[in-house]
ModelCIF file with pLDDT and N, C-alpha, C, O atoms, coordinates in Angstrom:
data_MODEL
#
_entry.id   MODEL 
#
_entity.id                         1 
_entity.type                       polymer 
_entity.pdbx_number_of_molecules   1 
#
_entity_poly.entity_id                      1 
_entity_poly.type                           'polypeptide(L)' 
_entity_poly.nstd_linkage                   no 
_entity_poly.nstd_monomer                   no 
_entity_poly.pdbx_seq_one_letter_code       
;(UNK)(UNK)(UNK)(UNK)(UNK)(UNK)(UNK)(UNK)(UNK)(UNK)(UNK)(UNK)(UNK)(UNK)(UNK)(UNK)
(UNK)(UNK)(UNK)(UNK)(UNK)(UNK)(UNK)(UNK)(UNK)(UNK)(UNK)(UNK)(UNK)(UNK)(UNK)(UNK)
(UNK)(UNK)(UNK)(UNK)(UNK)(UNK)(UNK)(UNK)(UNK)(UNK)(UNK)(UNK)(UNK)
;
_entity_poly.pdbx_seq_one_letter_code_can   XXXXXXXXXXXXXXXXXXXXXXXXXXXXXXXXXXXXXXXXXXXXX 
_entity_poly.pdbx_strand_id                 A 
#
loop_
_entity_poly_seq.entity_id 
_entity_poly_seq.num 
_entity_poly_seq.mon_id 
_entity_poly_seq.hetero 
1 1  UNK n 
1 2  UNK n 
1 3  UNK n 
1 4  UNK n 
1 5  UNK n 
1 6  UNK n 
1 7  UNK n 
1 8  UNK n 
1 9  UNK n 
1 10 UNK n 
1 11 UNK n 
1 12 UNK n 
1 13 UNK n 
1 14 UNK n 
1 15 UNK n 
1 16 UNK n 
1 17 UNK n 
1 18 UNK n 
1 19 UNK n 
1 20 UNK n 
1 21 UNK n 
1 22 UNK n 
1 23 UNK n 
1 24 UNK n 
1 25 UNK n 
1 26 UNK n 
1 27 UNK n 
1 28 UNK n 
1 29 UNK n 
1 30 UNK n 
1 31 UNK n 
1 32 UNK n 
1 33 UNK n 
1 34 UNK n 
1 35 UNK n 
1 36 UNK n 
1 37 UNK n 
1 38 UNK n 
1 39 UNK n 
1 40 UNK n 
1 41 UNK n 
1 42 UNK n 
1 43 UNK n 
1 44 UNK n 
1 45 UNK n 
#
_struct_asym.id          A 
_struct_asym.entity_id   1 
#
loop_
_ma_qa_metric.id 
_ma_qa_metric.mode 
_ma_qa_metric.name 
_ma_qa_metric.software_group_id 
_ma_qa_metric.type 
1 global pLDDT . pLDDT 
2 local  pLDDT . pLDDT 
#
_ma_qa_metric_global.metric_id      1 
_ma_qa_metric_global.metric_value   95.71 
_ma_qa_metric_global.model_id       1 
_ma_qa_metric_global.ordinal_id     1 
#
loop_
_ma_qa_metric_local.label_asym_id 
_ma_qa_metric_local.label_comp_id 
_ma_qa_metric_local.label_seq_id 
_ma_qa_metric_local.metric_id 
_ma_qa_metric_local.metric_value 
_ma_qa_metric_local.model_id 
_ma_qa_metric_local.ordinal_id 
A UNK 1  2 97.00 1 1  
A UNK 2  2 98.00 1 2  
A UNK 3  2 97.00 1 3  
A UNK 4  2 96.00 1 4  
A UNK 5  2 97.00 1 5  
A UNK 6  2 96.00 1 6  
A UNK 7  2 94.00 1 7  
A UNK 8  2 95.00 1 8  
A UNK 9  2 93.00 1 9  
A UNK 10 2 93.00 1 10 
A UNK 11 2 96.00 1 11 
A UNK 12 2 95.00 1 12 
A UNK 13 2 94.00 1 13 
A UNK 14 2 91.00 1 14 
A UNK 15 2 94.00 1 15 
A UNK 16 2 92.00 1 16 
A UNK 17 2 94.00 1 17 
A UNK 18 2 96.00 1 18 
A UNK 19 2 97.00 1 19 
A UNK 20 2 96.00 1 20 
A UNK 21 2 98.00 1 21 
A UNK 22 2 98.00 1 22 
A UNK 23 2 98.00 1 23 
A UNK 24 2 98.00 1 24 
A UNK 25 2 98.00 1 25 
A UNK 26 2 98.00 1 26 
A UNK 27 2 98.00 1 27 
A UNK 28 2 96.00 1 28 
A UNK 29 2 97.00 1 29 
A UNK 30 2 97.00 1 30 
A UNK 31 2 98.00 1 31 
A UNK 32 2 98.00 1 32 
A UNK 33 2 98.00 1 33 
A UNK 34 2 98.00 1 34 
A UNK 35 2 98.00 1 35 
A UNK 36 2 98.00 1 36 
A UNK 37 2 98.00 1 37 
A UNK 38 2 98.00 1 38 
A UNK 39 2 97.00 1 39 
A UNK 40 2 97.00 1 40 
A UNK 41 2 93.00 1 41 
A UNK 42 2 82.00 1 42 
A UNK 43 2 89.00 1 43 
A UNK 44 2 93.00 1 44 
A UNK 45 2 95.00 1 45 
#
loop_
_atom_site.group_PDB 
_atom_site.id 
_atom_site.type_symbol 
_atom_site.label_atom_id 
_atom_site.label_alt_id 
_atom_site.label_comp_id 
_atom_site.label_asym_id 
_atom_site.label_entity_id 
_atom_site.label_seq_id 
_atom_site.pdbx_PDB_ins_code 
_atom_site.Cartn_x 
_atom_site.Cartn_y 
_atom_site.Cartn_z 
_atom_site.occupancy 
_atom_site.B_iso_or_equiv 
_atom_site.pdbx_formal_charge 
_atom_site.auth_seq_id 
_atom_site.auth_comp_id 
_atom_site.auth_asym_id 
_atom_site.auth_atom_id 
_atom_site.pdbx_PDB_model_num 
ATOM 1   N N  . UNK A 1 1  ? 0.797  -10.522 -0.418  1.00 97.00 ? 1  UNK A N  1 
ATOM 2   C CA . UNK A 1 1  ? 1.420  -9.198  -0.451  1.00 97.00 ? 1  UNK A CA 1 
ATOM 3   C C  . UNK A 1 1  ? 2.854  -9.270  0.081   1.00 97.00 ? 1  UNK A C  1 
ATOM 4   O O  . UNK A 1 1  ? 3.777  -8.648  -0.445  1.00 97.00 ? 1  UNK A O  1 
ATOM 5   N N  . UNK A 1 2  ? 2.979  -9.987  1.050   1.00 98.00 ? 2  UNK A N  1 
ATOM 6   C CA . UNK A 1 2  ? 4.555  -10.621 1.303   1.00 98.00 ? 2  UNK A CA 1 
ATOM 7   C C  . UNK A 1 2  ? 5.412  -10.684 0.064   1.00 98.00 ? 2  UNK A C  1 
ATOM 8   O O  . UNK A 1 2  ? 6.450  -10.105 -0.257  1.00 98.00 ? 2  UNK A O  1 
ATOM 9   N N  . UNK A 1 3  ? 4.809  -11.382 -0.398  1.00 97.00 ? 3  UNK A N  1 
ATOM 10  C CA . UNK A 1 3  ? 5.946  -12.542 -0.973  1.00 97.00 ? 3  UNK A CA 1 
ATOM 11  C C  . UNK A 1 3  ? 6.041  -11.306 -2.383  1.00 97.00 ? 3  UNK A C  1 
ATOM 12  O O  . UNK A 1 3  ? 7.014  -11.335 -3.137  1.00 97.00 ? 3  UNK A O  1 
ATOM 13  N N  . UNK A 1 4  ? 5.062  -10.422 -2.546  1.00 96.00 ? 4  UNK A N  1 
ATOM 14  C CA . UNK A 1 4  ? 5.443  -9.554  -3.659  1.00 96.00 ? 4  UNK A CA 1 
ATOM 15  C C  . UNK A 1 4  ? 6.449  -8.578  -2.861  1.00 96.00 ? 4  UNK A C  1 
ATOM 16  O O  . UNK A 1 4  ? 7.676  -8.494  -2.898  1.00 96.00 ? 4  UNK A O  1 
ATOM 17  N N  . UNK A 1 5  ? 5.625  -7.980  -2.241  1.00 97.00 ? 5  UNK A N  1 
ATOM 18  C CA . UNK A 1 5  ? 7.170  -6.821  -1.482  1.00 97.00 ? 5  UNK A CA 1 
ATOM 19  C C  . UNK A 1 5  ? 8.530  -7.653  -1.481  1.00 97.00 ? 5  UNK A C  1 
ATOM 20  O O  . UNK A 1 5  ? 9.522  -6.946  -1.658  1.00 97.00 ? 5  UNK A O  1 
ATOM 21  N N  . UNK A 1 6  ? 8.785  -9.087  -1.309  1.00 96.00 ? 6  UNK A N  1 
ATOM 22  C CA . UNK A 1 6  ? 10.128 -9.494  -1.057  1.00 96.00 ? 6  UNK A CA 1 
ATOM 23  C C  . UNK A 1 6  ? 10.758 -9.391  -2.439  1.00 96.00 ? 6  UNK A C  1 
ATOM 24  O O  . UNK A 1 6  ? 11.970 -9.219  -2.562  1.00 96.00 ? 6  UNK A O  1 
ATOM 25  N N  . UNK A 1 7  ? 9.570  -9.544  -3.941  1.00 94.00 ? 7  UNK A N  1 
ATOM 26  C CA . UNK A 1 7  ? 9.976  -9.377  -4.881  1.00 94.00 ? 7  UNK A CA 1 
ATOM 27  C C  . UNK A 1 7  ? 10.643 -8.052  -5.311  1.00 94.00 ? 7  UNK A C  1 
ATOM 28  O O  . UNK A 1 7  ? 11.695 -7.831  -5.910  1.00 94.00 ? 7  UNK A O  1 
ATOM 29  N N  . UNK A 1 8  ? 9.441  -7.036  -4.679  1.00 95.00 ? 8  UNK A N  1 
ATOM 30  C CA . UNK A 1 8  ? 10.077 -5.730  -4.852  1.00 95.00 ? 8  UNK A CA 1 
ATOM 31  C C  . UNK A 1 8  ? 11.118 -4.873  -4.122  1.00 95.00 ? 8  UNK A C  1 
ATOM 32  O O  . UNK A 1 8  ? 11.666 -3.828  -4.473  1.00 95.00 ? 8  UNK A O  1 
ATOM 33  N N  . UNK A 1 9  ? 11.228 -5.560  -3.082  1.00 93.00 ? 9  UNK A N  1 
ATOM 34  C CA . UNK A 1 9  ? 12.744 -5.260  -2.034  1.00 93.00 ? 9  UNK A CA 1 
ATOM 35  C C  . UNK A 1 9  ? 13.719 -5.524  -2.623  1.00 93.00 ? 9  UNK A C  1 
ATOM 36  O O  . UNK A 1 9  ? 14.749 -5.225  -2.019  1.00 93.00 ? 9  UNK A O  1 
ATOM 37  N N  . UNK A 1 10 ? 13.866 -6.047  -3.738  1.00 93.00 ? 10 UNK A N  1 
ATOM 38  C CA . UNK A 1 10 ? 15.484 -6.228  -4.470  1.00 93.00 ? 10 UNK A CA 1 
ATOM 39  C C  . UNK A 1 10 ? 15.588 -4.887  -5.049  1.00 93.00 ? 10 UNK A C  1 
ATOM 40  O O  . UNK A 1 10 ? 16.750 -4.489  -5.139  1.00 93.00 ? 10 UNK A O  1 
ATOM 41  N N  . UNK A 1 11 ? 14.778 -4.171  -5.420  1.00 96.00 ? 11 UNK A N  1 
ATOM 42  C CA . UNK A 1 11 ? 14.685 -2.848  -6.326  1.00 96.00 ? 11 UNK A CA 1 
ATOM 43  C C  . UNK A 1 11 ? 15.302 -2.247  -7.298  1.00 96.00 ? 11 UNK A C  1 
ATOM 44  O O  . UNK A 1 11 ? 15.788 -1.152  -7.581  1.00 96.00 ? 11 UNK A O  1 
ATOM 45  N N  . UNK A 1 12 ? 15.035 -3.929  -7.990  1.00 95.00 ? 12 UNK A N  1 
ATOM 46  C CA . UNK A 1 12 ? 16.021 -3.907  -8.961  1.00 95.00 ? 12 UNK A CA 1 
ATOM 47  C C  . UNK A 1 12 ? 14.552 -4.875  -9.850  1.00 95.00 ? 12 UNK A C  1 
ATOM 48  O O  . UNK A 1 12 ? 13.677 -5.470  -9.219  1.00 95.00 ? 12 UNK A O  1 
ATOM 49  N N  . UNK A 1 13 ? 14.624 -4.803  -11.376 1.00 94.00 ? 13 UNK A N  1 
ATOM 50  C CA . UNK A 1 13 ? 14.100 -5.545  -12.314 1.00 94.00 ? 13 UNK A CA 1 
ATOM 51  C C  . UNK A 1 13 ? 15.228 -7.254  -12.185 1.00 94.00 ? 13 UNK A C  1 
ATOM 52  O O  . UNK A 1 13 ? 16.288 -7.382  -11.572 1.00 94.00 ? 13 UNK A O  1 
ATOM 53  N N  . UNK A 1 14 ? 14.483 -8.293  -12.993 1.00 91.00 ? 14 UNK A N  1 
ATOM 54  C CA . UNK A 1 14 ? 15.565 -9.569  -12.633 1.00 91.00 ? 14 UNK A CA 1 
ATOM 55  C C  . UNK A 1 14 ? 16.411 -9.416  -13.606 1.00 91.00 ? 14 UNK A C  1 
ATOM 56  O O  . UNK A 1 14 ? 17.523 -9.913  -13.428 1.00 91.00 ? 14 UNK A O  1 
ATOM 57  N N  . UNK A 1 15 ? 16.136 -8.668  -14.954 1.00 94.00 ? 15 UNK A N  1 
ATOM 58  C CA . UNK A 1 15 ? 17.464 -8.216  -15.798 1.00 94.00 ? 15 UNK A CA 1 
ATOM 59  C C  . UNK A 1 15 ? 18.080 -7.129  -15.438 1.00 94.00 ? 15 UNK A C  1 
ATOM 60  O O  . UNK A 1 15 ? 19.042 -6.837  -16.148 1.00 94.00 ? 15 UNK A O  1 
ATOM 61  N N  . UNK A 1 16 ? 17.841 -6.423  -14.557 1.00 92.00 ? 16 UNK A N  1 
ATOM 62  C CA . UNK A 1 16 ? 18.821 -5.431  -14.120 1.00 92.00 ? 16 UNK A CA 1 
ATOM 63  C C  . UNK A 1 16 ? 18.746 -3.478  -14.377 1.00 92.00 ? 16 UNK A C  1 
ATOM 64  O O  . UNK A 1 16 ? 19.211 -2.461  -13.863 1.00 92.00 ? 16 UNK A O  1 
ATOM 65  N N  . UNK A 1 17 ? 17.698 -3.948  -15.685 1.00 94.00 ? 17 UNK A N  1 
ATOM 66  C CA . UNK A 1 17 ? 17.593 -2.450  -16.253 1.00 94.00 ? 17 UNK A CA 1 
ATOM 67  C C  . UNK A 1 17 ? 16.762 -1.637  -15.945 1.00 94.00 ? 17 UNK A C  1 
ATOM 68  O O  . UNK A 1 17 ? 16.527 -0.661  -16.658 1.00 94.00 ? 17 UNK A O  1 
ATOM 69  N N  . UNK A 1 18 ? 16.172 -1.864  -14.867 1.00 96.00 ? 18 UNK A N  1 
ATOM 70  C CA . UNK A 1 18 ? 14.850 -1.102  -14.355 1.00 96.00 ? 18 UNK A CA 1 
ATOM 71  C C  . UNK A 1 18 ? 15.060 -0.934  -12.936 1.00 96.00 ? 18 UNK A C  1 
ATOM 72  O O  . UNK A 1 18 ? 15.409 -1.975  -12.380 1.00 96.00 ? 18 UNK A O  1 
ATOM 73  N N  . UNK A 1 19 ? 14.941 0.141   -12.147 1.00 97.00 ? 19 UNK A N  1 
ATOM 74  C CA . UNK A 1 19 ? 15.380 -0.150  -10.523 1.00 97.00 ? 19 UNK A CA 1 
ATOM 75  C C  . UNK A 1 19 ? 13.660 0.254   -10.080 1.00 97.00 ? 19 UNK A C  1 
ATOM 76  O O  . UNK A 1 19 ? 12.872 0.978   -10.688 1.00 97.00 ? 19 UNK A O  1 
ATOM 77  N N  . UNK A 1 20 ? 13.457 -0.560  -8.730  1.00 96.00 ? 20 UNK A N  1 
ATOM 78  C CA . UNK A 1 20 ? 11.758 -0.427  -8.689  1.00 96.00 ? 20 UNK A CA 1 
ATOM 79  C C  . UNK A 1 20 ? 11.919 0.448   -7.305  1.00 96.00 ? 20 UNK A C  1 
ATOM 80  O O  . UNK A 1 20 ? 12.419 -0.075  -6.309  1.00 96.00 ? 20 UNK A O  1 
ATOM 81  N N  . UNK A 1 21 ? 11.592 1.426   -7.304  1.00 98.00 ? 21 UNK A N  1 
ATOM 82  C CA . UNK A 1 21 ? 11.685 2.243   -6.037  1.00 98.00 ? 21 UNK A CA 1 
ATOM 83  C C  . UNK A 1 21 ? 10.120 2.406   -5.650  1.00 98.00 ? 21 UNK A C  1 
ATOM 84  O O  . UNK A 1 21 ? 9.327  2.821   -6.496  1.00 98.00 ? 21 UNK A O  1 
ATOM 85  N N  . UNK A 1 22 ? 9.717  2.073   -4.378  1.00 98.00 ? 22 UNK A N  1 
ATOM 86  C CA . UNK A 1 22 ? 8.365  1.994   -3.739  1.00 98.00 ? 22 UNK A CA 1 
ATOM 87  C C  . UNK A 1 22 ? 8.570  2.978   -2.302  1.00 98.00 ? 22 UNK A C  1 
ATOM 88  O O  . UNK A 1 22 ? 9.710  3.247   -1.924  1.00 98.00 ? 22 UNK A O  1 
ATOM 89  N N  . UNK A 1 23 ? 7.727  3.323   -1.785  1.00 98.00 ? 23 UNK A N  1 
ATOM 90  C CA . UNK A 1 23 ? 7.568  4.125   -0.629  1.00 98.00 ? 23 UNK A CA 1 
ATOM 91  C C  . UNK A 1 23 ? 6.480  4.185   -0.079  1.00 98.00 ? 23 UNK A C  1 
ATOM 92  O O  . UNK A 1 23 ? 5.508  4.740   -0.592  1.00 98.00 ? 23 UNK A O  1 
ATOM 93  N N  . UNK A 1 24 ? 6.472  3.501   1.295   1.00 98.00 ? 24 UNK A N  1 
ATOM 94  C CA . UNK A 1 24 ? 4.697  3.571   2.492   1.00 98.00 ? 24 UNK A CA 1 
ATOM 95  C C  . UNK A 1 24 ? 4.749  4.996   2.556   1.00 98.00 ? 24 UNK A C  1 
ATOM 96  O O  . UNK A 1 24 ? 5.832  5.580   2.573   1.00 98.00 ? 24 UNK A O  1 
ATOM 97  N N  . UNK A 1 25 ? 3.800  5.520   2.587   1.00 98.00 ? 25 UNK A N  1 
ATOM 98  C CA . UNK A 1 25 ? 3.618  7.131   2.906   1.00 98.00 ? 25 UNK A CA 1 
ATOM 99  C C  . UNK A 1 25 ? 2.731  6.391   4.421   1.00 98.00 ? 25 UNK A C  1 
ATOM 100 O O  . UNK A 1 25 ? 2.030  5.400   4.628   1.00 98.00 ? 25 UNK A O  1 
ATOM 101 N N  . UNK A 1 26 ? 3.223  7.453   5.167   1.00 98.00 ? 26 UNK A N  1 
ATOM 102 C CA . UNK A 1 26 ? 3.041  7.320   6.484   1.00 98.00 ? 26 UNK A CA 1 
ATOM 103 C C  . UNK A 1 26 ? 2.337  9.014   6.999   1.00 98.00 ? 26 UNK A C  1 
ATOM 104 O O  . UNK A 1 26 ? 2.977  9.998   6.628   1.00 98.00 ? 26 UNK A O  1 
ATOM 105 N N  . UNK A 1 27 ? 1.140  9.219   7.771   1.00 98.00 ? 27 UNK A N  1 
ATOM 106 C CA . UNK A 1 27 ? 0.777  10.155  8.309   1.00 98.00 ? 27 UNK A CA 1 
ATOM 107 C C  . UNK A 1 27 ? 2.072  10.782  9.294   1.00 98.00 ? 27 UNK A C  1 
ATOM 108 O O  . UNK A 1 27 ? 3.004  9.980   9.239   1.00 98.00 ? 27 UNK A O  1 
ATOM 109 N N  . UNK A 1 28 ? 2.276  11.502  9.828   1.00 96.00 ? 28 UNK A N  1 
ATOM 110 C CA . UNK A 1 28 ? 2.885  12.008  10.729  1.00 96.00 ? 28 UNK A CA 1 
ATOM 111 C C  . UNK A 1 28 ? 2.998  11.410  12.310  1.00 96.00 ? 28 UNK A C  1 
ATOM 112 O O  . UNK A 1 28 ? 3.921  11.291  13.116  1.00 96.00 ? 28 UNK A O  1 
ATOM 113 N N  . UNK A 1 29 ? 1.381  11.064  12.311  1.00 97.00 ? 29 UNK A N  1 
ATOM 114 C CA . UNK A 1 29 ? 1.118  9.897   13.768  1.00 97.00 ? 29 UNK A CA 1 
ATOM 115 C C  . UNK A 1 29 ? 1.975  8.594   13.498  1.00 97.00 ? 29 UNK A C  1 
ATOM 116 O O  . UNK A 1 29 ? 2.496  8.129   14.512  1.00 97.00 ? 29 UNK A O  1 
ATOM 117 N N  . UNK A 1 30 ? 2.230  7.882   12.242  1.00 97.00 ? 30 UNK A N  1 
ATOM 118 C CA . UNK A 1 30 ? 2.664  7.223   11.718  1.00 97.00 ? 30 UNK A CA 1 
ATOM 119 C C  . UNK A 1 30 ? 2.034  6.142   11.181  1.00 97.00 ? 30 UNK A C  1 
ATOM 120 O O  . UNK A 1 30 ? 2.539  5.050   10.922  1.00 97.00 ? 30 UNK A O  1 
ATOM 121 N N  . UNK A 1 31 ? 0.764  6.542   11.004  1.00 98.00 ? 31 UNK A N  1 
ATOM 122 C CA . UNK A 1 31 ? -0.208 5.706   10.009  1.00 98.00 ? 31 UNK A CA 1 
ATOM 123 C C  . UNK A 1 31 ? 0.169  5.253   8.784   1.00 98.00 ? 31 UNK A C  1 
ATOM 124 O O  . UNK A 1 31 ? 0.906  6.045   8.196   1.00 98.00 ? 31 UNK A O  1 
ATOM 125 N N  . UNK A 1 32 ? -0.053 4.369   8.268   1.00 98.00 ? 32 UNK A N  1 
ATOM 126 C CA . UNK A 1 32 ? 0.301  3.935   6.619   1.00 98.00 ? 32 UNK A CA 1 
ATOM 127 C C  . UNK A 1 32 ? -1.339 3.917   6.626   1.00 98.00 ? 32 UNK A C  1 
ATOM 128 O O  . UNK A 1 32 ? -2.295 3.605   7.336   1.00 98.00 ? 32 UNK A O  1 
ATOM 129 N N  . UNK A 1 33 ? -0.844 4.726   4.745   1.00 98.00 ? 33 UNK A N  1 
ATOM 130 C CA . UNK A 1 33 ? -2.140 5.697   4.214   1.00 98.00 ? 33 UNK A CA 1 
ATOM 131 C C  . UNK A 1 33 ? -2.032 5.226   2.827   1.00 98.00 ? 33 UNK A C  1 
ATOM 132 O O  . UNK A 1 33 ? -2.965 5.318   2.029   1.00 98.00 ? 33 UNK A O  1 
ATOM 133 N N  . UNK A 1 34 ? -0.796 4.680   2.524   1.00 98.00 ? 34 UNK A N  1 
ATOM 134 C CA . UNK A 1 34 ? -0.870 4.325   0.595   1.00 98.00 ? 34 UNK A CA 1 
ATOM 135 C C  . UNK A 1 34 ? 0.230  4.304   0.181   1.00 98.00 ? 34 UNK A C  1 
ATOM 136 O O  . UNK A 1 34 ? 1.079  4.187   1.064   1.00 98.00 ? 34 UNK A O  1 
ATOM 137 N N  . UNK A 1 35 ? 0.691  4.387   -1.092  1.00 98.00 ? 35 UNK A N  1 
ATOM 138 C CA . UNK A 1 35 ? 2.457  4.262   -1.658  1.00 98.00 ? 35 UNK A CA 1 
ATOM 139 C C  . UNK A 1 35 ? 2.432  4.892   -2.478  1.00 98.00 ? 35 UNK A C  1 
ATOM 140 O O  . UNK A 1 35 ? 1.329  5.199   -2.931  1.00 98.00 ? 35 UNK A O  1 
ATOM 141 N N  . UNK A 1 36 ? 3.646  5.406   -3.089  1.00 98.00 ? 36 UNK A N  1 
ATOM 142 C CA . UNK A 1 36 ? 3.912  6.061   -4.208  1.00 98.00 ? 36 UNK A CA 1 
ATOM 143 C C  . UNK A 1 36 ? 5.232  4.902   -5.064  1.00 98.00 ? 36 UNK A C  1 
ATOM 144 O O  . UNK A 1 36 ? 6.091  4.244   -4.476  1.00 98.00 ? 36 UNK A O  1 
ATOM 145 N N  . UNK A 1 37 ? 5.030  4.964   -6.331  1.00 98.00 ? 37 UNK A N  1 
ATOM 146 C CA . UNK A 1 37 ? 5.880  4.182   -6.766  1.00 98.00 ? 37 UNK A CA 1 
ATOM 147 C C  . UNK A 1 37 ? 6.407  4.737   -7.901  1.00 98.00 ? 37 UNK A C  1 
ATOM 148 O O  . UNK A 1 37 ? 5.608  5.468   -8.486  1.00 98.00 ? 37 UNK A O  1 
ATOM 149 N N  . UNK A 1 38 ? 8.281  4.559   -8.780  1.00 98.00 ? 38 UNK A N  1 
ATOM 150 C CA . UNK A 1 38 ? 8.624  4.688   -9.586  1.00 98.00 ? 38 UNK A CA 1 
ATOM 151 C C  . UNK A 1 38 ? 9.368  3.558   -10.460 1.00 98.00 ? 38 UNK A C  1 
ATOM 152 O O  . UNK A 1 38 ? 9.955  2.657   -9.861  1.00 98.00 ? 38 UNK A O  1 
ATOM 153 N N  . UNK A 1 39 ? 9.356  3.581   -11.412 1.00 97.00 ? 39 UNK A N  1 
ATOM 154 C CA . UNK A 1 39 ? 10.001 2.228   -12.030 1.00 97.00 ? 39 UNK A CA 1 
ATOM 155 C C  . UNK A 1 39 ? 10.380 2.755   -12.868 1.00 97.00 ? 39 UNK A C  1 
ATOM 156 O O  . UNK A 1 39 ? 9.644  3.008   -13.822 1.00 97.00 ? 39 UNK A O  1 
ATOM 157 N N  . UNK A 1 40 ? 12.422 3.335   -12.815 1.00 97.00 ? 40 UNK A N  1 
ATOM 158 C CA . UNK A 1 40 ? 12.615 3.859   -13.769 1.00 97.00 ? 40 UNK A CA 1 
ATOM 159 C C  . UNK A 1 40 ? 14.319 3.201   -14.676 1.00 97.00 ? 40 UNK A C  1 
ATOM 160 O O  . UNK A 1 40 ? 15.230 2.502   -14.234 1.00 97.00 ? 40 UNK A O  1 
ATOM 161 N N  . UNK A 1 41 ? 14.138 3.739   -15.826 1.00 93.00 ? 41 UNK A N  1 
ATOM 162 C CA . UNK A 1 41 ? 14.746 3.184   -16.902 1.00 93.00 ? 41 UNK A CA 1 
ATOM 163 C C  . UNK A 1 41 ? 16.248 3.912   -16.817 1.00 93.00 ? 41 UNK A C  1 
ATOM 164 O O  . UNK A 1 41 ? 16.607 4.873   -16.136 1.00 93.00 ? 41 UNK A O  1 
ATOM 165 N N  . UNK A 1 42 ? 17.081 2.981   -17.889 1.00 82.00 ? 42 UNK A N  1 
ATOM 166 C CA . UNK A 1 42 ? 18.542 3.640   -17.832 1.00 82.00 ? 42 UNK A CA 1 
ATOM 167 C C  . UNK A 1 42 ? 18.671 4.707   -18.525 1.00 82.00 ? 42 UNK A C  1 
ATOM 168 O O  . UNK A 1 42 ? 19.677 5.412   -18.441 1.00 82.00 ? 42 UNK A O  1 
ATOM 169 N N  . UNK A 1 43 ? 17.087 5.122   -19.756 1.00 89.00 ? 43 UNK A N  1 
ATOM 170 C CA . UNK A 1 43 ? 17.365 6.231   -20.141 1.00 89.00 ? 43 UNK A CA 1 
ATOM 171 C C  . UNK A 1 43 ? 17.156 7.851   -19.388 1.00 89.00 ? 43 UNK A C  1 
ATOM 172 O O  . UNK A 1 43 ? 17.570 8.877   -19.927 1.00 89.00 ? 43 UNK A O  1 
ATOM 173 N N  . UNK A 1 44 ? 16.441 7.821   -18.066 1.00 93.00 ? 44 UNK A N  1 
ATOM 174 C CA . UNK A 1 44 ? 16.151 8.638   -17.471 1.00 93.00 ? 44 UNK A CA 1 
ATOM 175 C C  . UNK A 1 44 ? 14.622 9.142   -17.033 1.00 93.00 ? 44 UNK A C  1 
ATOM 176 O O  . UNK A 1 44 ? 14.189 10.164  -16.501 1.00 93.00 ? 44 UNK A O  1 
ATOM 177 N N  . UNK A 1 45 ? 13.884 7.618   -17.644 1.00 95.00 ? 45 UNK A N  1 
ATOM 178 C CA . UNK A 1 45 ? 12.165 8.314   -17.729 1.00 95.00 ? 45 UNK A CA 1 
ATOM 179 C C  . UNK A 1 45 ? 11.831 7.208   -16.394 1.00 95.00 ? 45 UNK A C  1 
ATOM 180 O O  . UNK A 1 45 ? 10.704 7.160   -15.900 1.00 95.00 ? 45 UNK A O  1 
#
């Protein structure tokens, strides 16, 4: 799971056209509970 997050910490695709945006959702206590993720395109989707 490392070595993928280091993949996805560039947040970027390796050609460039995709930006990978990830997010820990955290309780308020500051628990990590799960992620939400988007992987979106240069056309806007």
């Amino acid at each position: 799971l490392y070595e993928r997050f280091i993949k996805l910490e560039t947040r970027r695709s390796a050609d460039g056209s995709e930006a990978w945006l990830n997010w820990v959702l955290r309780l308020r206590s500051g628990k990590a509970i799960g992620y939400v993720q988007a992987t979106v395109g240069a056309q806007g989707q």
